[in-house]
Protein backbone atom coordinates (compact mmCIF):
# COMPACT_ATOMS: atom_id res chain seq x y z
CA UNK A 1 -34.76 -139.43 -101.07
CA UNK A 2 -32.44 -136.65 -99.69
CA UNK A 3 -33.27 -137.22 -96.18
CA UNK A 4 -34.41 -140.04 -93.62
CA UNK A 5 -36.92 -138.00 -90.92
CA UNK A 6 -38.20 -139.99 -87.55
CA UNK A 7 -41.52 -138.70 -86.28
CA UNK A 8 -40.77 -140.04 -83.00
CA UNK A 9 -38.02 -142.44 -81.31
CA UNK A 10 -39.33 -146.22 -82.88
CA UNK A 11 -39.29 -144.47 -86.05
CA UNK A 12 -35.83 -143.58 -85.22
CA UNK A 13 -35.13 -146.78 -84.63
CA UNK A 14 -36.43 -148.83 -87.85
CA UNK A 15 -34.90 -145.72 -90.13
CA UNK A 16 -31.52 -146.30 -88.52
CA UNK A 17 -31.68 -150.16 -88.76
CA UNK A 18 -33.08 -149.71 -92.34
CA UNK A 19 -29.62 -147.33 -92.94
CA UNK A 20 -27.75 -150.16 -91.04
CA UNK A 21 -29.38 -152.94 -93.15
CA UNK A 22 -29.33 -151.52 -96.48
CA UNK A 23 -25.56 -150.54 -97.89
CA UNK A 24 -26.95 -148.83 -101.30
CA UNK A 25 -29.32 -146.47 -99.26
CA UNK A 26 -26.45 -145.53 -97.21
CA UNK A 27 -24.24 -144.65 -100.36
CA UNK A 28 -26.85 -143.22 -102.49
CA UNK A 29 -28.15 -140.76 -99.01
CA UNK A 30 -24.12 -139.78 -98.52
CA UNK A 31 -23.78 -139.59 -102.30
CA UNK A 32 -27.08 -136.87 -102.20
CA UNK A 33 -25.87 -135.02 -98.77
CA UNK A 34 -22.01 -134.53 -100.64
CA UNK A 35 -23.34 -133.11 -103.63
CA UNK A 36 -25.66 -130.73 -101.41
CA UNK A 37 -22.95 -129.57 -99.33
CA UNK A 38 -20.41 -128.91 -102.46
CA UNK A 39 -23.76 -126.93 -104.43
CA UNK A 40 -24.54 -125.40 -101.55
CA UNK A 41 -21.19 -124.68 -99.34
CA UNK A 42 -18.69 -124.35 -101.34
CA UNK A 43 -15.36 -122.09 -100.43
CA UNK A 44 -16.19 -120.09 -103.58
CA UNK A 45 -19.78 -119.92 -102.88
CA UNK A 46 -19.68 -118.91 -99.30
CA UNK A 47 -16.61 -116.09 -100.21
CA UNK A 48 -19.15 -114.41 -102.55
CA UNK A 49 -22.04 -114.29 -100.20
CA UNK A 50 -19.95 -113.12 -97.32
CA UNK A 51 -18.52 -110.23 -100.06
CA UNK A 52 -22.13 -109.04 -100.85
CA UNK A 53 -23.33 -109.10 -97.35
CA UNK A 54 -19.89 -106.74 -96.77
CA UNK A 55 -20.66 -104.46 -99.86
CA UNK A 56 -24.66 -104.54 -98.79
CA UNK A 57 -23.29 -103.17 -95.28
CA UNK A 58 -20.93 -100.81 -96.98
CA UNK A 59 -23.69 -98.76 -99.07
CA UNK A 60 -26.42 -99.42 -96.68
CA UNK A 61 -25.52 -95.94 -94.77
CA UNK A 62 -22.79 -93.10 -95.75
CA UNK A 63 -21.71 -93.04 -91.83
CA UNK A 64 -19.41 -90.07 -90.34
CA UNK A 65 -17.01 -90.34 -92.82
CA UNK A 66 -19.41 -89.74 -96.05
CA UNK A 67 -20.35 -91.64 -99.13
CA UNK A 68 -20.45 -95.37 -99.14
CA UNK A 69 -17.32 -97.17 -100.09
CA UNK A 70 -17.07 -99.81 -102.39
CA UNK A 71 -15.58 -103.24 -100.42
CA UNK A 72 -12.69 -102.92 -103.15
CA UNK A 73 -12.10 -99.18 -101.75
CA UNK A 74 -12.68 -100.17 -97.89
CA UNK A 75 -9.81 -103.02 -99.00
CA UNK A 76 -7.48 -100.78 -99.78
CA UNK A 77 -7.74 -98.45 -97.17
């Protein structure tokens, strides 16, 4: 059970007082949504997405000034 979803606002209600009632739900649902965020967010992670998006916009389209660059070679000037 990764995540508590309320259909409308009574749901809301009875899923927040079961969160408020019942302490090992609450740790196991932070214990899940921790772990998602470090697999899924991590520094390291998002540094080597936002490099590839960069290097994908590099050698998507030579532009006035030729060839593509490599991000290493835009890097260094």
């Amino acid at each position: 059970r990764d995540l508590r979803v309320a259909e409308n606002p009574d749901d809301f209600i009875s899923r927040v007082a079961e969160l408020l009632e019942d302490r090992a739900l609450r740790e196991e649902l932070g214990a899940q949504g921790r772990r998602f965020v470090q697999e899924n967010f991590s520094w390291d992670l998002s540094a080597s997405r936002l490099g590839q998006v960069v290097d994908d916009m590099l050698h998507s389209s030579a532009g006035p000034e030729g060839p593509p660059r490599s991000i290493e070679a835009a890097l260094e000037g």
